[in-house]
C-alpha atoms as a PDB file:
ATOM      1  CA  UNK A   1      42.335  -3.577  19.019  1.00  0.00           C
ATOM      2  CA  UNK A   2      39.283  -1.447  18.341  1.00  0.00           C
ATOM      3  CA  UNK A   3      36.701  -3.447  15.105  1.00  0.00           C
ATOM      4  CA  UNK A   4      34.168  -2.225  13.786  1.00  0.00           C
ATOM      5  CA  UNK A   5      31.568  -2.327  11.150  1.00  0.00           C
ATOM      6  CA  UNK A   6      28.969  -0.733   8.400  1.00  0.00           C
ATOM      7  CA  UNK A   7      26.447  -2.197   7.253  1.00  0.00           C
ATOM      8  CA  UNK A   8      24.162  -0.761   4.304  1.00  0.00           C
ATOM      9  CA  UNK A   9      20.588  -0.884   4.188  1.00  0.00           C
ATOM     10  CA  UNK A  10      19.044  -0.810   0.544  1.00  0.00           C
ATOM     11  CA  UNK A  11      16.385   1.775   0.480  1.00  0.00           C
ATOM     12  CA  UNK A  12      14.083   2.021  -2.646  1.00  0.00           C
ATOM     13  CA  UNK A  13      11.475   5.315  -2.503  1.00  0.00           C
ATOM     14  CA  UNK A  14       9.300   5.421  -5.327  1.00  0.00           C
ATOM     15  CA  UNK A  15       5.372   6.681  -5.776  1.00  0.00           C
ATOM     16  CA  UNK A  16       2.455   4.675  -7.413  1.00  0.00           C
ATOM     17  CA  UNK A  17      -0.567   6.444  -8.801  1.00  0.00           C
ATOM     18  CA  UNK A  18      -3.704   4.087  -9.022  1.00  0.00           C
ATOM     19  CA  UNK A  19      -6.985   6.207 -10.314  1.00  0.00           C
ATOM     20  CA  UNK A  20     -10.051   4.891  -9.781  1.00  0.00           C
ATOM     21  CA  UNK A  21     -12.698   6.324 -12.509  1.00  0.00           C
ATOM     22  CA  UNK A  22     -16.123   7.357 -11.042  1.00  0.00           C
ATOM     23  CA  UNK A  23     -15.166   6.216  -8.098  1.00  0.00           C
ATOM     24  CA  UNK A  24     -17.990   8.178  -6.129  1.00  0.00           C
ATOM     25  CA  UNK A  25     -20.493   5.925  -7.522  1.00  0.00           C
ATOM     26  CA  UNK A  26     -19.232   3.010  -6.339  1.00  0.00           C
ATOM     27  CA  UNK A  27     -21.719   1.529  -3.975  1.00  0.00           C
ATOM     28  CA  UNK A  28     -20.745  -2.179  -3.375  1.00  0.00           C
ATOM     29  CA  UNK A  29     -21.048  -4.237  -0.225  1.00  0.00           C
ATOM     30  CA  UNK A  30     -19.751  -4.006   2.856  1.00  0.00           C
ATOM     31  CA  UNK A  31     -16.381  -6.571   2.089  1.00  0.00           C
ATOM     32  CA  UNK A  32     -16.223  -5.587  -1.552  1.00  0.00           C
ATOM     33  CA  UNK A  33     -12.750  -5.030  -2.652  1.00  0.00           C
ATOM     34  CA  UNK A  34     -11.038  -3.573  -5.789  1.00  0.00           C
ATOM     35  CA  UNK A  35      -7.706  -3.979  -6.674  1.00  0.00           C
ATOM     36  CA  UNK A  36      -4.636  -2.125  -8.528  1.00  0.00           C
ATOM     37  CA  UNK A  37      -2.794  -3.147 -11.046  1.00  0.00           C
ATOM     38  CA  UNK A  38       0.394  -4.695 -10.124  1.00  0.00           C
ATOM     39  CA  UNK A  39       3.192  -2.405  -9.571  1.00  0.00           C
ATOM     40  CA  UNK A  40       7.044  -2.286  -8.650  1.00  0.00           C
ATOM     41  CA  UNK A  41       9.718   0.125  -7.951  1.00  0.00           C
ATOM     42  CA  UNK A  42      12.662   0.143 -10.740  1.00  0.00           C
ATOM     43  CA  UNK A  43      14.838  -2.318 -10.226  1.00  0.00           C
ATOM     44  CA  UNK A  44      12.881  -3.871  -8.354  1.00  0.00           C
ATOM     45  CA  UNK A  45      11.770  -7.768  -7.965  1.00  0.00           C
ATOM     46  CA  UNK A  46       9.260  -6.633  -5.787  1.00  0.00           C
ATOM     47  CA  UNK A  47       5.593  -6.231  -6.650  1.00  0.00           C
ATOM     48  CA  UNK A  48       2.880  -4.522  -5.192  1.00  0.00           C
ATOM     49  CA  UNK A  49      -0.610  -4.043  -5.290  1.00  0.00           C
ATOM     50  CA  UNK A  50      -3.567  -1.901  -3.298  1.00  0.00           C
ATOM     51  CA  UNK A  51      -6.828  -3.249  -2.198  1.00  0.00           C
ATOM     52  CA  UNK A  52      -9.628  -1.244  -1.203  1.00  0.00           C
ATOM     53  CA  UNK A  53     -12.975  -1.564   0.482  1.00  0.00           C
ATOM     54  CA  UNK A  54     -15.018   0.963  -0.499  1.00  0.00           C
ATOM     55  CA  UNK A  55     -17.646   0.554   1.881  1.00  0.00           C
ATOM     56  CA  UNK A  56     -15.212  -0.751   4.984  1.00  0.00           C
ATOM     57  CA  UNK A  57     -13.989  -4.458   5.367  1.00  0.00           C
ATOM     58  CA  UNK A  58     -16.970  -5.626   8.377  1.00  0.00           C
ATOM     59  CA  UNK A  59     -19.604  -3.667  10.074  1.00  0.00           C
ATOM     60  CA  UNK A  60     -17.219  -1.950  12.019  1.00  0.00           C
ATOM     61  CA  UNK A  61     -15.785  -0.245   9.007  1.00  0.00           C
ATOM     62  CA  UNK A  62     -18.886  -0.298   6.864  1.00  0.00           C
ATOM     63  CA  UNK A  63     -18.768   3.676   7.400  1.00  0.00           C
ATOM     64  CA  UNK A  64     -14.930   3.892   6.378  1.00  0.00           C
ATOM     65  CA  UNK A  65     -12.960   3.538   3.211  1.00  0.00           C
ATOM     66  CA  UNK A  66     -10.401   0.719   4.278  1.00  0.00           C
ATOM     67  CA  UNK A  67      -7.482   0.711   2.437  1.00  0.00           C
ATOM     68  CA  UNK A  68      -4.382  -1.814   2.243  1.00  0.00           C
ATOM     69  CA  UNK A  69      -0.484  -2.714   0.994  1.00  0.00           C
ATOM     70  CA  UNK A  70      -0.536  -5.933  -0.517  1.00  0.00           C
ATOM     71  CA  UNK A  71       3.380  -7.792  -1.423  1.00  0.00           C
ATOM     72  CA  UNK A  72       2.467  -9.897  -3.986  1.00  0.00           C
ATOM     73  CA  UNK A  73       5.774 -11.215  -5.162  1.00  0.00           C
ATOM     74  CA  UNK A  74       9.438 -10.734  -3.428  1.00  0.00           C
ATOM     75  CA  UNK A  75      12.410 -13.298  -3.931  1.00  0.00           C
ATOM     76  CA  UNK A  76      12.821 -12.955   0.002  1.00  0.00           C
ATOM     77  CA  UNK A  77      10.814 -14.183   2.803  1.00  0.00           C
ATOM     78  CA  UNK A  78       9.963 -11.134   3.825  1.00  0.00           C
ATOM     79  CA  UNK A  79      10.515  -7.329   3.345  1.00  0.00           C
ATOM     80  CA  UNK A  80      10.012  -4.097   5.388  1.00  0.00           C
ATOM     81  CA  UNK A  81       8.798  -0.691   3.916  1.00  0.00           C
ATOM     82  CA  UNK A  82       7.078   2.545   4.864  1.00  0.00           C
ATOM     83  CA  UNK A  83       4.409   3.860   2.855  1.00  0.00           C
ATOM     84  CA  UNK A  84       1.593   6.588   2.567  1.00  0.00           C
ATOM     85  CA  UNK A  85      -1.348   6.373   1.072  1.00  0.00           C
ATOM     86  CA  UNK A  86      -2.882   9.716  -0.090  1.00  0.00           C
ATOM     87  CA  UNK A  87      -6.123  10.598  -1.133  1.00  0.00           C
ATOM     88  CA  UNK A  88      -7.085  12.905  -4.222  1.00  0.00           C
ATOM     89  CA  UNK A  89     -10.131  14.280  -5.114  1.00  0.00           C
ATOM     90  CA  UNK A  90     -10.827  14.464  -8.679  1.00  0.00           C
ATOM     91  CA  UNK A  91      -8.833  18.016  -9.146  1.00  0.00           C
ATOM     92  CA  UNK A  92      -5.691  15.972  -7.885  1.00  0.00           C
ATOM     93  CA  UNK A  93      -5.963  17.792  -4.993  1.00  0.00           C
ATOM     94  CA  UNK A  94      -5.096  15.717  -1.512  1.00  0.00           C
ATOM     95  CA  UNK A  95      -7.946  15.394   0.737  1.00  0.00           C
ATOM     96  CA  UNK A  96      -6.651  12.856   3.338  1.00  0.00           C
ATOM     97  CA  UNK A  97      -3.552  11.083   4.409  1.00  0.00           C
ATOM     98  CA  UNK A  98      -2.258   8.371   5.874  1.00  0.00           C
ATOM     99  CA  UNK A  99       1.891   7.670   6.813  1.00  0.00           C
ATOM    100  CA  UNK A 100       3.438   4.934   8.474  1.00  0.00           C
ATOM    101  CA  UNK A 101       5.680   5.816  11.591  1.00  0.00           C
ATOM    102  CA  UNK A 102       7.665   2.909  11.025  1.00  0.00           C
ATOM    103  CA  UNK A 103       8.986  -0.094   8.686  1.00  0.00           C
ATOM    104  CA  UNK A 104       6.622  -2.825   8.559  1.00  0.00           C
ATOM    105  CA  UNK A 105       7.156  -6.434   7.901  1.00  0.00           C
ATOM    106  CA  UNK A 106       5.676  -7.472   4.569  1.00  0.00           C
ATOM    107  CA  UNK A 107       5.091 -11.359   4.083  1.00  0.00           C
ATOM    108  CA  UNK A 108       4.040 -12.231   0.477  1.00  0.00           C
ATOM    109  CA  UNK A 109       0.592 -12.849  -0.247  1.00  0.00           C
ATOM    110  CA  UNK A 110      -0.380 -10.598   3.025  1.00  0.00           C
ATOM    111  CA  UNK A 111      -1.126  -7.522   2.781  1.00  0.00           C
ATOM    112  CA  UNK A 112      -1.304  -4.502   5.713  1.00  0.00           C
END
């Protein structure tokens, strides 16, 4: 006898908008981070933030914006998503962008 099965994997897509005002004038230290707001997708227990460096996480960055996925909150161990991050200039125009290839493993309380 032939078996077989299906098995359905839940997939959520949904877009998060963070403006940062005057954000040009931001000259903080190398390390410096802001953060978003917290944010989920409807019907969603998960919640997200962003984190960004302005000015690069270590000397190595210090000449790059670094940018990061934080899970803050999940009722599982551990989740997988794809993202990408987008940058707009101030006519809401995208100037650079940034998409994973692949599902990553999220961990609450760690970002990537």
């Amino acid at each position: 006898a032939e078996s077989w099965c299906v098995t359905k994997v839940k997939v959520i897509r949904f877009s998060y908008l963070w403006t940062v005002n005057n954000f040009s004038c931001v000259r903080g230290e190398i390390g410096e981070t802001l953060k978003s707001s917290t944010f989920s997708a409807p019907n969603s227990d998960m919640k997200w933030c962003l984190r960004v460096n302005p000015r690069g996480l270590d000397d190595e960055s210090k000449d790059y914006l670094s940018l990061y996925l934080l899970l803050v909150s999940c009722n599982k161990s551990e989740c997988r998503a794809k993202f990408r991050f987008s940058i707009l200039n101030n006519k809401g125009e995208e100037r650079k962008a940034m998409e994973s290839q692949r599902a990553y493993r999220f961990v609450q309380g760690k970002d990537w």
